[in-house]
C-alpha atoms as a PDB file:
ATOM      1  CA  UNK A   1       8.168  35.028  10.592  1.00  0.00           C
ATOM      2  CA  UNK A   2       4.963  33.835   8.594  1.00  0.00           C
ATOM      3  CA  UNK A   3       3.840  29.998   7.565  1.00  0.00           C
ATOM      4  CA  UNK A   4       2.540  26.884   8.328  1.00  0.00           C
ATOM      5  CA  UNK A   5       3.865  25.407  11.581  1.00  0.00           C
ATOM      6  CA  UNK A   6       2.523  21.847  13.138  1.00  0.00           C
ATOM      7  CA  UNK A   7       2.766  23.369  16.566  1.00  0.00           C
ATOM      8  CA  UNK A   8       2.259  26.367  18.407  1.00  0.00           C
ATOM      9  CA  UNK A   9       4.047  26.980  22.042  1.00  0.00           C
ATOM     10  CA  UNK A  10       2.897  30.350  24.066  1.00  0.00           C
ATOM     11  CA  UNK A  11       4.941  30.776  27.287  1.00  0.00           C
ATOM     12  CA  UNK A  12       3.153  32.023  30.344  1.00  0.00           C
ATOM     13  CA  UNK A  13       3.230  32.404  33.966  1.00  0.00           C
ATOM     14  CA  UNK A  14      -0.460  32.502  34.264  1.00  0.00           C
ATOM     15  CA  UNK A  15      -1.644  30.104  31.764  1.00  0.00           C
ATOM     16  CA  UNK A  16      -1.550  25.752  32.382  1.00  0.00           C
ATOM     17  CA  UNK A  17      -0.240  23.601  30.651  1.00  0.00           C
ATOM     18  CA  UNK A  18      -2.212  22.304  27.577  1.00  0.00           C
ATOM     19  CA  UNK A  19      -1.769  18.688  26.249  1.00  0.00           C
ATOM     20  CA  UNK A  20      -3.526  18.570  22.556  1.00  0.00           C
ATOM     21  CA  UNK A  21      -3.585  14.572  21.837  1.00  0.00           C
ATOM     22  CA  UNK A  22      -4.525  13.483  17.881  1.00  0.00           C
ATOM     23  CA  UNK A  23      -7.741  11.350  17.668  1.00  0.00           C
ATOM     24  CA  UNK A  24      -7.381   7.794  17.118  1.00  0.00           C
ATOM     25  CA  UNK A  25      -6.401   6.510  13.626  1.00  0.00           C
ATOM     26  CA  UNK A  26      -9.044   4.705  11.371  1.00  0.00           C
ATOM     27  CA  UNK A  27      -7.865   1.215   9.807  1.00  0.00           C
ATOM     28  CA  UNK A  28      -7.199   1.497   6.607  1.00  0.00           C
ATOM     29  CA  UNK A  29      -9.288   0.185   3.508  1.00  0.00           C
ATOM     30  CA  UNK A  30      -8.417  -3.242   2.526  1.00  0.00           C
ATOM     31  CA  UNK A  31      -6.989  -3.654  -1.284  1.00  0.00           C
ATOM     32  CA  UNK A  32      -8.265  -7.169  -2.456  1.00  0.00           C
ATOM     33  CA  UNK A  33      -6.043  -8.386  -5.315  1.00  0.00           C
ATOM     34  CA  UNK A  34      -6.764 -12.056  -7.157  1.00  0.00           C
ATOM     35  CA  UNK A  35      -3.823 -14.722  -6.869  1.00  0.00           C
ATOM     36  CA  UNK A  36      -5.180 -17.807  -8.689  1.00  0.00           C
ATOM     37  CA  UNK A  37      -8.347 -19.504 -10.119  1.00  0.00           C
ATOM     38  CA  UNK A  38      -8.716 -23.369 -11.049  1.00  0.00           C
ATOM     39  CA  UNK A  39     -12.050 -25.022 -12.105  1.00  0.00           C
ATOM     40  CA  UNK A  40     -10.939 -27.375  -9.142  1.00  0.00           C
ATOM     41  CA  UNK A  41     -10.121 -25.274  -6.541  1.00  0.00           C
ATOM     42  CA  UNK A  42     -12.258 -22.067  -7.242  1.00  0.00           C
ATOM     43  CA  UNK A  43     -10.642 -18.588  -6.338  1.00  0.00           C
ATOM     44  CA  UNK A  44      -8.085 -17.578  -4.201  1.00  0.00           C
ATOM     45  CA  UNK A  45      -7.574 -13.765  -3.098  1.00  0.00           C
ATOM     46  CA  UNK A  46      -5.489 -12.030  -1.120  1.00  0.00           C
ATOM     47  CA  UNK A  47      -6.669  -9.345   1.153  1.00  0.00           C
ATOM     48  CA  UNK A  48      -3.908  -6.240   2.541  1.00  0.00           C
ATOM     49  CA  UNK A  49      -5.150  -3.949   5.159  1.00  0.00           C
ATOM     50  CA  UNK A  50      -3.800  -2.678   8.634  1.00  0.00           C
ATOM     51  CA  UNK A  51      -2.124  -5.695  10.421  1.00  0.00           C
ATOM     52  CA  UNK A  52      -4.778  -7.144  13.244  1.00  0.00           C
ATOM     53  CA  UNK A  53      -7.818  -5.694  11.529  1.00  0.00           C
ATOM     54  CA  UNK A  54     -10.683  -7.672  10.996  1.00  0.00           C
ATOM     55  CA  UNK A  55     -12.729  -7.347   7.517  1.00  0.00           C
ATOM     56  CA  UNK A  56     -15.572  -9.323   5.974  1.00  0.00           C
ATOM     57  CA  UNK A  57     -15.304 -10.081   2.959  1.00  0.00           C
ATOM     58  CA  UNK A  58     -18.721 -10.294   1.230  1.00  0.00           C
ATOM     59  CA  UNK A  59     -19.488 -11.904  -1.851  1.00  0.00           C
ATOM     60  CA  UNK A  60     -22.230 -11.523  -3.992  1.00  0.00           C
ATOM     61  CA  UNK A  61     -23.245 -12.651  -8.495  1.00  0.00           C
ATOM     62  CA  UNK A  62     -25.943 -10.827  -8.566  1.00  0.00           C
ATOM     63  CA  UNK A  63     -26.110  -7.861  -5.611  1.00  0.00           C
ATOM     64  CA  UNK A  64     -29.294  -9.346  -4.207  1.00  0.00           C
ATOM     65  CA  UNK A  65     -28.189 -11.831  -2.237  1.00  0.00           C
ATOM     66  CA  UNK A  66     -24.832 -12.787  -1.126  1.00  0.00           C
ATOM     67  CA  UNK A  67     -22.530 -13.697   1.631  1.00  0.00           C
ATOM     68  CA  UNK A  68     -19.708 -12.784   4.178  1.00  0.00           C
ATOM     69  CA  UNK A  69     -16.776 -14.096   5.834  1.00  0.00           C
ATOM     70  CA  UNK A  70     -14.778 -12.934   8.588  1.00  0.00           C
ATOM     71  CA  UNK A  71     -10.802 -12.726   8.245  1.00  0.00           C
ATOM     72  CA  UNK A  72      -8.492 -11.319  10.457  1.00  0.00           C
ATOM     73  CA  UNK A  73      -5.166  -9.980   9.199  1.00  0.00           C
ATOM     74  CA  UNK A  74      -2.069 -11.133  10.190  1.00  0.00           C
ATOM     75  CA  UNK A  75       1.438  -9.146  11.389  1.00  0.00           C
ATOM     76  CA  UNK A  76       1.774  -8.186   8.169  1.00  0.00           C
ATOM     77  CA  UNK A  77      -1.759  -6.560   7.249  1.00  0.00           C
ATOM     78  CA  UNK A  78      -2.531 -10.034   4.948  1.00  0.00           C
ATOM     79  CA  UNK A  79      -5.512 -12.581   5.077  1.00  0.00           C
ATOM     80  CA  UNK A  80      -6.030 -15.122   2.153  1.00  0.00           C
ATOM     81  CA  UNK A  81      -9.240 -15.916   1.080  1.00  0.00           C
ATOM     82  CA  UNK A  82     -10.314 -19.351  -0.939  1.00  0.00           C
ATOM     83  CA  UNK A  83     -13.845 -19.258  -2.992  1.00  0.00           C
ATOM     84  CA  UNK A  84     -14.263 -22.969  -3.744  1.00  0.00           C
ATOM     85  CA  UNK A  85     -17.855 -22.130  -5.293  1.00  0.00           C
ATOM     86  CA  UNK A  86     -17.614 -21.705  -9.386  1.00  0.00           C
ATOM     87  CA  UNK A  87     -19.787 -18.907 -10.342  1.00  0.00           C
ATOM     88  CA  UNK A  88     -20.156 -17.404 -13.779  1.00  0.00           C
ATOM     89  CA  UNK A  89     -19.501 -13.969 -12.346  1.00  0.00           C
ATOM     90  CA  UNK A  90     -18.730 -12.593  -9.014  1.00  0.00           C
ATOM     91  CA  UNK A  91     -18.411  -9.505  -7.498  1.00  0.00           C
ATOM     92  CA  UNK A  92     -16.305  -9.075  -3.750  1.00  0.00           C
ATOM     93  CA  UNK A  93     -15.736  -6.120  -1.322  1.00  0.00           C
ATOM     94  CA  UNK A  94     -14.113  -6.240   1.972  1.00  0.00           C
ATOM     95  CA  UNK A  95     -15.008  -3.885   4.403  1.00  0.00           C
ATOM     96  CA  UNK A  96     -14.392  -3.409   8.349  1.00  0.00           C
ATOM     97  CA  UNK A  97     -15.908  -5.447  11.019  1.00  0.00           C
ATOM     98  CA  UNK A  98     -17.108  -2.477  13.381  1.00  0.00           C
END
């Protein structure tokens, strides 16, 4: 019969026994999503990624100079991030610490 299998088994008496192992899985890509902004308090965002991952989240108004912070995930794959700096515009990314 013809298609797509996942796995393929050949039964010998003269060959070993082959153990095929899938490479490692990359962490995912953080999402960041926005959850509040006060003139007071500045801006508060929540990043999602794989749980126990660390990202830096970088922050930048003008993408000449800017800044990072480290956050770790928790068991759920969630860090929460507070901006206390007032800035006309801003621009964030999160990416993986390597």
């Amino acid at each position: 019969m013809l298609g797509v299998y996942s796995k393929l088994l050949i039964k010998s008496d003269v060959l070993s026994e082959t153990v095929a192992r899938l490479p490692a899985r990359k962490p995912a890509l953080a999402t960041l999503t926005p959850l509040a902004f006060s003139l007071t308090e500045g801006l508060r965002l929540s990043l999602h990624g794989d749980p126990g991952v660390g990202y830096i989240l970088e922050g930048t108004s003008d993408f000449l100079t800017g800044n990072g912070s480290s956050l770790a995930t928790d068991s759920t794959g969630q860090a929460i991030f507070q901006d206390p700096s007032l800035h006309e515009q801003r621009f964030y990314r999160a990416r993986l610490v390597q």
